[in-house]
C-alpha atoms as a PDB file:
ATOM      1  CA  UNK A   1     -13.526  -4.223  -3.965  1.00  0.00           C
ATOM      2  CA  UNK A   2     -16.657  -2.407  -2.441  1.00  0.00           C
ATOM      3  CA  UNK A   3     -16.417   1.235  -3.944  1.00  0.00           C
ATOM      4  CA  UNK A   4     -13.803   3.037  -5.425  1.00  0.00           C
ATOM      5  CA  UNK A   5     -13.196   5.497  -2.850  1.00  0.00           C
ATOM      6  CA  UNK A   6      -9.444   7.441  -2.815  1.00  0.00           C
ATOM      7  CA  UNK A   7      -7.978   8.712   0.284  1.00  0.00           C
ATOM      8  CA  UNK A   8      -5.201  10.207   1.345  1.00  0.00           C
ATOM      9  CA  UNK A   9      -3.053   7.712   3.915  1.00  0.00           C
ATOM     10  CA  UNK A  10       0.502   9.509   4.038  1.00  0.00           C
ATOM     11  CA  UNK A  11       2.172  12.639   3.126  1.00  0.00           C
ATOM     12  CA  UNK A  12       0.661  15.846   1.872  1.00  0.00           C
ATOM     13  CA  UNK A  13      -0.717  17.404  -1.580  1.00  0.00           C
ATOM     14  CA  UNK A  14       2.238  20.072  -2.754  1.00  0.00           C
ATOM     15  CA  UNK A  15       4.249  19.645   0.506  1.00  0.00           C
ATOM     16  CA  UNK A  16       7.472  18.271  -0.957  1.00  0.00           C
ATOM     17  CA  UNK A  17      10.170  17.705   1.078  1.00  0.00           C
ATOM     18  CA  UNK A  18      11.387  14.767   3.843  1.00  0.00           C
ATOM     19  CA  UNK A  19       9.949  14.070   7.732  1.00  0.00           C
ATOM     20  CA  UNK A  20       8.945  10.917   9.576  1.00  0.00           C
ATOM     21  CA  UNK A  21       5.693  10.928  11.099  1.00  0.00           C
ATOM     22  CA  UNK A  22       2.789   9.790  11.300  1.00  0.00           C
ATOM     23  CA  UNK A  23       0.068  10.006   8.179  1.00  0.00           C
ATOM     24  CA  UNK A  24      -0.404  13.407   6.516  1.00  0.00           C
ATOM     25  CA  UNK A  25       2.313  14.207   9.001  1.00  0.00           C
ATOM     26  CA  UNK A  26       5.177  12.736   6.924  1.00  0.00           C
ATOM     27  CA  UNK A  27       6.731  14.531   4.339  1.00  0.00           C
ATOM     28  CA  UNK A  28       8.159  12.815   0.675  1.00  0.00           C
ATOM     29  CA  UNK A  29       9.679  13.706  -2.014  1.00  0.00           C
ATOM     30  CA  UNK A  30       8.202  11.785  -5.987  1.00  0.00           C
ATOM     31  CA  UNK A  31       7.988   8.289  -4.608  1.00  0.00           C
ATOM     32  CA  UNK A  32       8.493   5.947  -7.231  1.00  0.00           C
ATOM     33  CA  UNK A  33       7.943   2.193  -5.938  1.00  0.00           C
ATOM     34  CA  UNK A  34       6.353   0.278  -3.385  1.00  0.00           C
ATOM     35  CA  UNK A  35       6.445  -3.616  -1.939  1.00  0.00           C
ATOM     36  CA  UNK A  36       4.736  -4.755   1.433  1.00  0.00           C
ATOM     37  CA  UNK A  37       4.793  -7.536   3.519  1.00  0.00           C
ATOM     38  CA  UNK A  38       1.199  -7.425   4.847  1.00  0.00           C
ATOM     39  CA  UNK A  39       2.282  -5.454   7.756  1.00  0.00           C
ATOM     40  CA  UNK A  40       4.063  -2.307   6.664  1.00  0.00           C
ATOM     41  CA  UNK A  41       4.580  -0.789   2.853  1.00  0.00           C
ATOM     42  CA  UNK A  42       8.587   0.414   2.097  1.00  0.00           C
ATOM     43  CA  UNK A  43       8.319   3.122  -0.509  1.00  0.00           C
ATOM     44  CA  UNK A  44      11.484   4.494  -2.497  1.00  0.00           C
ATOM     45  CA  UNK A  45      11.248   7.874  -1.908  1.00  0.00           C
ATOM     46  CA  UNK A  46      13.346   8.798  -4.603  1.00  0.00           C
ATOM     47  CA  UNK A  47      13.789  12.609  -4.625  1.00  0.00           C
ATOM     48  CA  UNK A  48      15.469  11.925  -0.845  1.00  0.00           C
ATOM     49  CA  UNK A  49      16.911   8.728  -2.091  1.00  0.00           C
ATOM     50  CA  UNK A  50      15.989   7.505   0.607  1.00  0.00           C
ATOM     51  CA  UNK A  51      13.987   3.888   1.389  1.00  0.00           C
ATOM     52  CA  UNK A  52      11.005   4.644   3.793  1.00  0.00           C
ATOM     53  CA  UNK A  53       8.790   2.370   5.982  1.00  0.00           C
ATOM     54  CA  UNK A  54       5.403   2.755   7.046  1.00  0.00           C
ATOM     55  CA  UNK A  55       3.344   0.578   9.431  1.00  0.00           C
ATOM     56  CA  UNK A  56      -0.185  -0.242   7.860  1.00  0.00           C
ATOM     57  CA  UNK A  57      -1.512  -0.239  11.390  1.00  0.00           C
ATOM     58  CA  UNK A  58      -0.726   3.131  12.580  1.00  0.00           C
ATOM     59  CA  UNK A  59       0.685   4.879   9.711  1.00  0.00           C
ATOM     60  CA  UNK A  60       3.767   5.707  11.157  1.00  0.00           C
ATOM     61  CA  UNK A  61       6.403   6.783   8.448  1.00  0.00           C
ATOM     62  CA  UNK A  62       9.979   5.912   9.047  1.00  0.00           C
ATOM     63  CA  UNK A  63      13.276   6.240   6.974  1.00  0.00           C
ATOM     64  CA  UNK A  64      15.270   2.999   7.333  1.00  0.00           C
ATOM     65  CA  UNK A  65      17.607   3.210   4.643  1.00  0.00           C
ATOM     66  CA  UNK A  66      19.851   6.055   2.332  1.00  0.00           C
ATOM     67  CA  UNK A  67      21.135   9.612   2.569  1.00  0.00           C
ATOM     68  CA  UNK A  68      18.399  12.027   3.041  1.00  0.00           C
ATOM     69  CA  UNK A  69      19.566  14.424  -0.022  1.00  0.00           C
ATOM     70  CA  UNK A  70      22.555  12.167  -0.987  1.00  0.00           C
ATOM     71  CA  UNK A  71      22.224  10.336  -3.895  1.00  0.00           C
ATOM     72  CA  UNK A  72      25.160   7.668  -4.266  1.00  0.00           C
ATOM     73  CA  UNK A  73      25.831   4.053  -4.398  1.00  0.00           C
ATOM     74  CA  UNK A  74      27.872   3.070  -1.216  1.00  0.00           C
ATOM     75  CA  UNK A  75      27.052  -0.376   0.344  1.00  0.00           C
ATOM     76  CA  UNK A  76      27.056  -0.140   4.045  1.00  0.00           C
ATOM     77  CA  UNK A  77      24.892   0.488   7.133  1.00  0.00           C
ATOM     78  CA  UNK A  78      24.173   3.496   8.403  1.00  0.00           C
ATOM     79  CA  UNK A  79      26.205   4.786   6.153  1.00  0.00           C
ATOM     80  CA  UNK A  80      24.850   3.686   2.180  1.00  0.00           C
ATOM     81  CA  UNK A  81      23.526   5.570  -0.780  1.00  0.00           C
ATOM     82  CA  UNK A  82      20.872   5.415  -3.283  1.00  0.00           C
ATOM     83  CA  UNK A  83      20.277   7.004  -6.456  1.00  0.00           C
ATOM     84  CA  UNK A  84      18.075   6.622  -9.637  1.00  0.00           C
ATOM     85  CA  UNK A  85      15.843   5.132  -7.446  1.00  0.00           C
ATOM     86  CA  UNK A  86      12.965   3.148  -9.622  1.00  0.00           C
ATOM     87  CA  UNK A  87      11.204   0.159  -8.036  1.00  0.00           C
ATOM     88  CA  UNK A  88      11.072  -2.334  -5.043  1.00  0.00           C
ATOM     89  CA  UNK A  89      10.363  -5.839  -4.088  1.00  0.00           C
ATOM     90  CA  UNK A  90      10.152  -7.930  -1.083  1.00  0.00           C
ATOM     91  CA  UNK A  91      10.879 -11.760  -1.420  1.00  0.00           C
ATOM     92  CA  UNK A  92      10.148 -12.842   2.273  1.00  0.00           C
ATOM     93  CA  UNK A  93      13.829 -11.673   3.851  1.00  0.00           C
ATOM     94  CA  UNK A  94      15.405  -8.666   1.693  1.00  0.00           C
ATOM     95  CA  UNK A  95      14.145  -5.758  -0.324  1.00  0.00           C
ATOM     96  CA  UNK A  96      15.435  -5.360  -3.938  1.00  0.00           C
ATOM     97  CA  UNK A  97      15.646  -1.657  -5.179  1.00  0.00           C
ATOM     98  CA  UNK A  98      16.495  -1.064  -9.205  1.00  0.00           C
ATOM     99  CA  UNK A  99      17.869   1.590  -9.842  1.00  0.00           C
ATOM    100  CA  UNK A 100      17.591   3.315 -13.473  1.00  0.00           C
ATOM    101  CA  UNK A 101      21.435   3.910 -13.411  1.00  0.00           C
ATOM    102  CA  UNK A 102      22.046  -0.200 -13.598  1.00  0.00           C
ATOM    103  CA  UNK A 103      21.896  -1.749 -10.891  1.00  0.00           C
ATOM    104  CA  UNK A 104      20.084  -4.012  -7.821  1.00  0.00           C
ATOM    105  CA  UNK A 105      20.779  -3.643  -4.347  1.00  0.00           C
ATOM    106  CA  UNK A 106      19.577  -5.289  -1.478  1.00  0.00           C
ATOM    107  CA  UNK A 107      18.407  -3.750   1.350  1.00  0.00           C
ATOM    108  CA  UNK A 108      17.952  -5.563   4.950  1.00  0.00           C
ATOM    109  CA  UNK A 109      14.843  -3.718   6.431  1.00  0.00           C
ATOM    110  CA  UNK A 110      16.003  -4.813  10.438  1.00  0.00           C
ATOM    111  CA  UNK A 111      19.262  -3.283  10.141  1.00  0.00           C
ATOM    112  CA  UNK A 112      19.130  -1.028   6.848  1.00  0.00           C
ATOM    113  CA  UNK A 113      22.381  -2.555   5.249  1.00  0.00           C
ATOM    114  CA  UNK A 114      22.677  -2.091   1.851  1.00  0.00           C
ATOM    115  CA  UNK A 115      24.624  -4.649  -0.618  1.00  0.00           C
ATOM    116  CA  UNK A 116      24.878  -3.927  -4.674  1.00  0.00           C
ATOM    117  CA  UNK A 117      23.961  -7.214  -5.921  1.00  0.00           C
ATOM    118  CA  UNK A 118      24.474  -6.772  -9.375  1.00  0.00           C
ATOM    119  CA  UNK A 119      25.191  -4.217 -11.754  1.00  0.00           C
ATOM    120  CA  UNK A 120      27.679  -0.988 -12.238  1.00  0.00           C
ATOM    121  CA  UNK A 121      26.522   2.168 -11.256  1.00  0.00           C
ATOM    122  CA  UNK A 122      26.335   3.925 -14.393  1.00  0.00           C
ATOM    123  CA  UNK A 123      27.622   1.700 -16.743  1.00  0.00           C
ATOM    124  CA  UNK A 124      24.812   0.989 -19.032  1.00  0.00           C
ATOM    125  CA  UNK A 125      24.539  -2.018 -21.853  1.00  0.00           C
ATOM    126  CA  UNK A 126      23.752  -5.650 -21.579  1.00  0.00           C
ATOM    127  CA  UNK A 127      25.596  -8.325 -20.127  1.00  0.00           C
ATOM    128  CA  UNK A 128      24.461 -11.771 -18.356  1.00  0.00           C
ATOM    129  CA  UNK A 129      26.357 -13.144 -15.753  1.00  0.00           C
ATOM    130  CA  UNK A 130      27.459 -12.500 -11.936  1.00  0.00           C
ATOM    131  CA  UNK A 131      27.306  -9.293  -9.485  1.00  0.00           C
ATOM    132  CA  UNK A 132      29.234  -6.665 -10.856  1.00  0.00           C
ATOM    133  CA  UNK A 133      30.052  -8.221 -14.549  1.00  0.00           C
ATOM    134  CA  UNK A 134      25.705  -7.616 -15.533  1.00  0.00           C
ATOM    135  CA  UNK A 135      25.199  -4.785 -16.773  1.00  0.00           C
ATOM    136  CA  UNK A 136      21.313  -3.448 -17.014  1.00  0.00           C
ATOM    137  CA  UNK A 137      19.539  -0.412 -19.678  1.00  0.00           C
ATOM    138  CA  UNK A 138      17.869   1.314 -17.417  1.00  0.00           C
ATOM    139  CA  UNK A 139      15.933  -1.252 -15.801  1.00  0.00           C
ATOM    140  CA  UNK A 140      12.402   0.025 -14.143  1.00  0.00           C
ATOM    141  CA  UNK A 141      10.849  -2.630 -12.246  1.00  0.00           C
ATOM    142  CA  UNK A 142      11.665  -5.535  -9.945  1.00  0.00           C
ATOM    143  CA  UNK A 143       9.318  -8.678  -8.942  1.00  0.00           C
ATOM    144  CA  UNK A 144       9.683 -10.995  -6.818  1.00  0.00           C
ATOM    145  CA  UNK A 145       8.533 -14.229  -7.197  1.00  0.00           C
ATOM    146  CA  UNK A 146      10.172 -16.494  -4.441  1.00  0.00           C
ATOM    147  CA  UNK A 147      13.528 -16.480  -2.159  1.00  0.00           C
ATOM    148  CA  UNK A 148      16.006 -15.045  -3.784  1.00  0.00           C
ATOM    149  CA  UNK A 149      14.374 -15.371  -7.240  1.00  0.00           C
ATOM    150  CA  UNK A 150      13.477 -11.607  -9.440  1.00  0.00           C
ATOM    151  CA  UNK A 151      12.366 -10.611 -12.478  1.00  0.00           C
ATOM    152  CA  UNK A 152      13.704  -7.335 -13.960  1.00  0.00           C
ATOM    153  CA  UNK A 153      11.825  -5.076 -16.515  1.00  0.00           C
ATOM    154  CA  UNK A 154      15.400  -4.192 -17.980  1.00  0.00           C
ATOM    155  CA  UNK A 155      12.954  -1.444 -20.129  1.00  0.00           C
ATOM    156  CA  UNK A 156      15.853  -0.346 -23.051  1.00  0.00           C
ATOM    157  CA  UNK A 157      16.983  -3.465 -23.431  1.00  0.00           C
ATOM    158  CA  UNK A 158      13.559  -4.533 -24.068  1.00  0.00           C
ATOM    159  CA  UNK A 159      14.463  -8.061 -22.306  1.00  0.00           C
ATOM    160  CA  UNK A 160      12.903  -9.499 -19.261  1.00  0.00           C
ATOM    161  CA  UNK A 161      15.857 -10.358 -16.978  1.00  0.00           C
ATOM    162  CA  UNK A 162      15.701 -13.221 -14.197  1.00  0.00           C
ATOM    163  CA  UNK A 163      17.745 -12.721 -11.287  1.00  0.00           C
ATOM    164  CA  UNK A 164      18.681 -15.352  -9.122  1.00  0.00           C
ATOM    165  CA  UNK A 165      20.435 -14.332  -5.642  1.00  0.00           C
ATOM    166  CA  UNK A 166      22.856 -16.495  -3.369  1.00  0.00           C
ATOM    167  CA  UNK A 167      24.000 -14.516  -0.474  1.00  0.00           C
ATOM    168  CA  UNK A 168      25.152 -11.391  -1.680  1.00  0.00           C
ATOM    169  CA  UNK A 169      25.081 -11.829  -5.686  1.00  0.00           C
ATOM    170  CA  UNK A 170      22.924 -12.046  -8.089  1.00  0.00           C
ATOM    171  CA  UNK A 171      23.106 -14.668 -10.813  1.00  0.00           C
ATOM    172  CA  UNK A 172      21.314 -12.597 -13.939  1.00  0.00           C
ATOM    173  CA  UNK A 173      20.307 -14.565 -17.215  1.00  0.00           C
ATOM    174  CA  UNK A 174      17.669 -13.247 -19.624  1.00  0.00           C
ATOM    175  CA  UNK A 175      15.123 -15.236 -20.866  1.00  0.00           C
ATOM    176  CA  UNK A 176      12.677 -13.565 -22.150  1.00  0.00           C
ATOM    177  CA  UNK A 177      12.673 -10.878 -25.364  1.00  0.00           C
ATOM    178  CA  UNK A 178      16.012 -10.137 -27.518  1.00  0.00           C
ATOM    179  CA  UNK A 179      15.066  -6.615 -29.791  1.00  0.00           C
ATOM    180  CA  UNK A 180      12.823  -4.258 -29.671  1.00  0.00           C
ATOM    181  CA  UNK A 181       9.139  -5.719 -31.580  1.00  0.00           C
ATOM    182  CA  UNK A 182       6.267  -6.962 -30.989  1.00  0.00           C
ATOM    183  CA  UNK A 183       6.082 -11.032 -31.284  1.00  0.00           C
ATOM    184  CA  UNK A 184       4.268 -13.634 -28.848  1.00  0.00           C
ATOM    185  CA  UNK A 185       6.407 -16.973 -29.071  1.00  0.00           C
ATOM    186  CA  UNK A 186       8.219 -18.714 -26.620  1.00  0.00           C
ATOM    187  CA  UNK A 187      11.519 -17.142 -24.936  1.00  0.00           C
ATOM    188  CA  UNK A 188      14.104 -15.166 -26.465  1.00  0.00           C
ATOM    189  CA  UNK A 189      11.461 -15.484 -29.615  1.00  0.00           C
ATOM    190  CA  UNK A 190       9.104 -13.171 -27.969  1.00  0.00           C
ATOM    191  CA  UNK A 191       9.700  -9.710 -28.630  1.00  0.00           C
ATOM    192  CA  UNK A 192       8.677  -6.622 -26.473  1.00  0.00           C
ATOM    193  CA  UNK A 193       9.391  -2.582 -26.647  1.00  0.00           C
ATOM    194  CA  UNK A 194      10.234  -0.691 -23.792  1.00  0.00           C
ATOM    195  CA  UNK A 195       8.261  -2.699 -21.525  1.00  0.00           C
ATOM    196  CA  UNK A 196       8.101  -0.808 -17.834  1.00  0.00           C
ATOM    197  CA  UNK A 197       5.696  -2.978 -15.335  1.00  0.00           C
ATOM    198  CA  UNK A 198       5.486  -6.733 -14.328  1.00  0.00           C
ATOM    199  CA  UNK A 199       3.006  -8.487 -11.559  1.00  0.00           C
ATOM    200  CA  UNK A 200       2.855 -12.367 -10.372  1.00  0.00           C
ATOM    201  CA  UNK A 201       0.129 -13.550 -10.041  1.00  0.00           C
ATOM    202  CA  UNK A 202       1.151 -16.345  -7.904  1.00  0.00           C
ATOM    203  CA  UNK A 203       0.611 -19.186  -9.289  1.00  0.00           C
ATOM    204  CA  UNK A 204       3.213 -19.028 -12.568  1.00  0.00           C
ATOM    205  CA  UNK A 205       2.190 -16.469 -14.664  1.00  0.00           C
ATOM    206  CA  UNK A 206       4.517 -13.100 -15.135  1.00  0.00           C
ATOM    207  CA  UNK A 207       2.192 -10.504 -16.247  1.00  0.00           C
ATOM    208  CA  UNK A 208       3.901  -7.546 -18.246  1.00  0.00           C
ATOM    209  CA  UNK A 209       2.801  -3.962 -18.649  1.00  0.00           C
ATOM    210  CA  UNK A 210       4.583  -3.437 -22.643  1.00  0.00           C
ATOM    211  CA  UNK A 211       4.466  -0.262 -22.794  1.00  0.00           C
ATOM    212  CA  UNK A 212       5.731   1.133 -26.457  1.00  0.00           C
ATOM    213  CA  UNK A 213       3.728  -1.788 -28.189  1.00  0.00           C
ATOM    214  CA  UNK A 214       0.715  -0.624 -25.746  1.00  0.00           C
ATOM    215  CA  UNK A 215      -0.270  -3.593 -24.963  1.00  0.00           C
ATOM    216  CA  UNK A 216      -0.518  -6.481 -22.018  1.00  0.00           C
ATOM    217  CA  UNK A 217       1.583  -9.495 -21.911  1.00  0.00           C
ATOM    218  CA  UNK A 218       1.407 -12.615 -19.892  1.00  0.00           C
ATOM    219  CA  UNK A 219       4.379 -15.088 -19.625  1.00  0.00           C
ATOM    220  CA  UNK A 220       4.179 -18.944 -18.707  1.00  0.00           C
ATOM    221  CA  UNK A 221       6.888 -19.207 -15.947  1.00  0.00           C
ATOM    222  CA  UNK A 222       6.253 -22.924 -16.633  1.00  0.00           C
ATOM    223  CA  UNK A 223       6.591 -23.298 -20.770  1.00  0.00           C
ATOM    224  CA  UNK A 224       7.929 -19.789 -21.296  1.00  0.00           C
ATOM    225  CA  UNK A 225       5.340 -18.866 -23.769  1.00  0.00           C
ATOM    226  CA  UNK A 226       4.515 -15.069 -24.225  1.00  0.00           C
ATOM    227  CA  UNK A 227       1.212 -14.199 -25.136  1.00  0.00           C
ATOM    228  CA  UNK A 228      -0.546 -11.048 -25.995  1.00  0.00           C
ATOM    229  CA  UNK A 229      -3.373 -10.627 -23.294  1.00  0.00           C
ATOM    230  CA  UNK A 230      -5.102  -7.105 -23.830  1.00  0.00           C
ATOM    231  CA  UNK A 231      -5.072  -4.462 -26.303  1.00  0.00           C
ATOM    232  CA  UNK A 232      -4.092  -4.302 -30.043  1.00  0.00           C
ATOM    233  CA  UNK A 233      -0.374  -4.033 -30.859  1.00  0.00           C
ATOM    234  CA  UNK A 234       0.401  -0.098 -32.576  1.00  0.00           C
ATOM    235  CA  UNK A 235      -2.493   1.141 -31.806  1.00  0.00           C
ATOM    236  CA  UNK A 236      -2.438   3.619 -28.706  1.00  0.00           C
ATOM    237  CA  UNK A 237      -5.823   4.988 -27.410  1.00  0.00           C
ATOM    238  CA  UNK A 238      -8.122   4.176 -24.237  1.00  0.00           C
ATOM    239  CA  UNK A 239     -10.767   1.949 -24.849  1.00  0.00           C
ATOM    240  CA  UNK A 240     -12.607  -0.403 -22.406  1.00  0.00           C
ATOM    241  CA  UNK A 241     -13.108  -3.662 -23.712  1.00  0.00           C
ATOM    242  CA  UNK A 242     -11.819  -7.725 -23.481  1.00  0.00           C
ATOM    243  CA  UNK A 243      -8.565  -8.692 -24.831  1.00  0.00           C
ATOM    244  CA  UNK A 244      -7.916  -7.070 -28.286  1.00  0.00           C
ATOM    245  CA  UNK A 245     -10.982  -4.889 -27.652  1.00  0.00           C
ATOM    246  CA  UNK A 246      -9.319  -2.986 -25.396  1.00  0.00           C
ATOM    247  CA  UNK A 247      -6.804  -0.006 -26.021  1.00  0.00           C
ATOM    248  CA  UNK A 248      -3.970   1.016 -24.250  1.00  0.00           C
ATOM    249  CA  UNK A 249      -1.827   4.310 -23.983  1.00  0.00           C
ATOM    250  CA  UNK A 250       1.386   3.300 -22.574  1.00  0.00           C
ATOM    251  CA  UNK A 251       0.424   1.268 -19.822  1.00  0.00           C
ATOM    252  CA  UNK A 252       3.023   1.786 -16.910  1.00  0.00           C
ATOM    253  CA  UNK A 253       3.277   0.183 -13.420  1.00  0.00           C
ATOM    254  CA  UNK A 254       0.916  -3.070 -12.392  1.00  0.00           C
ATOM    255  CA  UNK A 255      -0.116  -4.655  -9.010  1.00  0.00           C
ATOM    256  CA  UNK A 256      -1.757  -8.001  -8.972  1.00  0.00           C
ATOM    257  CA  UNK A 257      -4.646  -8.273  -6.576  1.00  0.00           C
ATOM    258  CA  UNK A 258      -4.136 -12.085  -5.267  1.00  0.00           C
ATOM    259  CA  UNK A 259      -7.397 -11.548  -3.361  1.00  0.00           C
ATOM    260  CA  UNK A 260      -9.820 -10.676  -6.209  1.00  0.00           C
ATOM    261  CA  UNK A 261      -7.707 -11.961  -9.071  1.00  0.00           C
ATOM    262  CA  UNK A 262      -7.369  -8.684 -10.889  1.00  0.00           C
ATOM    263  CA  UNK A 263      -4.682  -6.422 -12.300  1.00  0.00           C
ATOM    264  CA  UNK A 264      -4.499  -3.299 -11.245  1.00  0.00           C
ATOM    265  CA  UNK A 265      -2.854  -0.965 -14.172  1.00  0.00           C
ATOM    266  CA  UNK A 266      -1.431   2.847 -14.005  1.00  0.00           C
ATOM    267  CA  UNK A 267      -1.905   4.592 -17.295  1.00  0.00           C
ATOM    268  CA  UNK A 268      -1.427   8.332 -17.731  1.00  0.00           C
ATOM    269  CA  UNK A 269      -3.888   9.846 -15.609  1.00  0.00           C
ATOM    270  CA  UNK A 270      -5.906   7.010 -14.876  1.00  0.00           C
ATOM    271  CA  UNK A 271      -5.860   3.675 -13.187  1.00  0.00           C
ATOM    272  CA  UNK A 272      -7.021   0.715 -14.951  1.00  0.00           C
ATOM    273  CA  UNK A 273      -8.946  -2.395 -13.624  1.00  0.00           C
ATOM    274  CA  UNK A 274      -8.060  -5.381 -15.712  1.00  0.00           C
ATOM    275  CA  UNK A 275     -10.422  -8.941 -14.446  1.00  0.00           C
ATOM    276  CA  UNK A 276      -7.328 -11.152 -15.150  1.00  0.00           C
ATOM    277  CA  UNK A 277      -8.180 -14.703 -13.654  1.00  0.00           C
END
């Protein structure tokens, strides 16, 4: 990364509202997640509750998915509805959407059916097991991290879910985190609190943004050891440092860079650089 330079690619500054177009043309309404596939970038635009696609080439902003205005969980095509709209993730064939009100649904971007793959709407608590029986705490993020395979950030459960999918239903077991705490250790030993953000790096590593303990997280996909990466657990503040040297303030959403190694961390008002390989 050359310079640091911030531009504005599509939508406008204090226009709120909905309209395809193209760039600055398009209109949304708080967008709250994005995934890409190299060639466009879906975005849930979550006060439309709608899902939104725009080509990286020409900018072009389309709505492929939702209600514009009608927040609702319907399956269907043409016909479905979103709501509590929080994050997205592309595993090679489907989108994922989380919703805050508990539950995943898939999204096919071609034809912009919509399937509930696990969850209730509404029906918070905690429960592993199959499509409708899990029930999510107001999960925040989704990650993909091959076919049909997900990590959830299920935040006030303060457990990192895995989500395994088979056609239309989601297999959901939690192996990561149990309470609310800080501990590193290895599975349902490691603790977290209120985590919100997770990023692959690709080659089997689960970075997590833990945001209540203020601090960065890195699970083993291989041993399932958790291990405190950056900042100092407790202490909230914005330093710039290496590992325990630096300080965090509730660090939020994360994107891993797979071209320069790096995670890329949102943080209040700021975005954070983090050299993680």
């Amino acid at each position: 990364m050359d310079t640091a330079e911030v531009t504005t690619w599509a939508g406008q500054s204090g226009a709120n509202g909905h309209m395809d177009g193209m760039g600055t043309g398009a209109r949304f309404s708080n967008p709250s997640g994005l995934a890409t596939d190299g060639a466009v970038i879906w975005v849930a635009d979550a006060g439309n509750a709608v899902i939104r696609e725009i080509d990286v080439t020409t900018a072009q902003v389309t709505t492929i998915a939702g209600q514009v205005g009608n927040a609702g969980n319907n399956d269907g095509m043409g016909g479905a509805t979103l709501d509590a709209m929080r994050d997205l993730a592309w595993d090679g064939s489907f989108l994922y959407l989380v919703q805050g009100n508990g539950v995943v649904r898939r999204i096919d971007p071609g034809s912009g059916a919509v399937v509930t793959v696990a969850g209730q709407p509404n029906t918070n608590g905690f429960m592993d097991g199959q499509g409708g029986a899990v029930r999510f705490d107001v999960p925040r993020h989704i990650e993909a991290t091959g076919p049909g395979e997900l990590y959830i950030a299920d935040t006030e459960n303060h457990r990192v879910r895995l989500m395994l999918v088979n056609g239309m239903v989601g297999d959901v077991s939690s192996p990561y985190g149990m309470m609310a705490g800080h501990q590193d250790g290895n599975g349902n030993a490691a603790l977290f609190r209120r985590h919100r953000g997770l990023a692959h790096d690709g080659a089997g590593h689960l970075a997590v943004s833990d945001s209540d303990n203020f601090v960065i997280r890195e699970i083993d996909l291989g041993t399932d050891e958790v291990t405190t990466i950056a900042g100092m657990a407790g202490n909230a503040n914005h330093v710039e440092g290496v590992g325990v040297g630096a300080g965090f303030d509730k660090p939020l959403d994360m994107h891993y860079d797979a071209t320069t190694g790096d995670l890329f961390i949102s943080e209040g008002n700021v975005l954070r650089r983090m050299y993680y390989q």
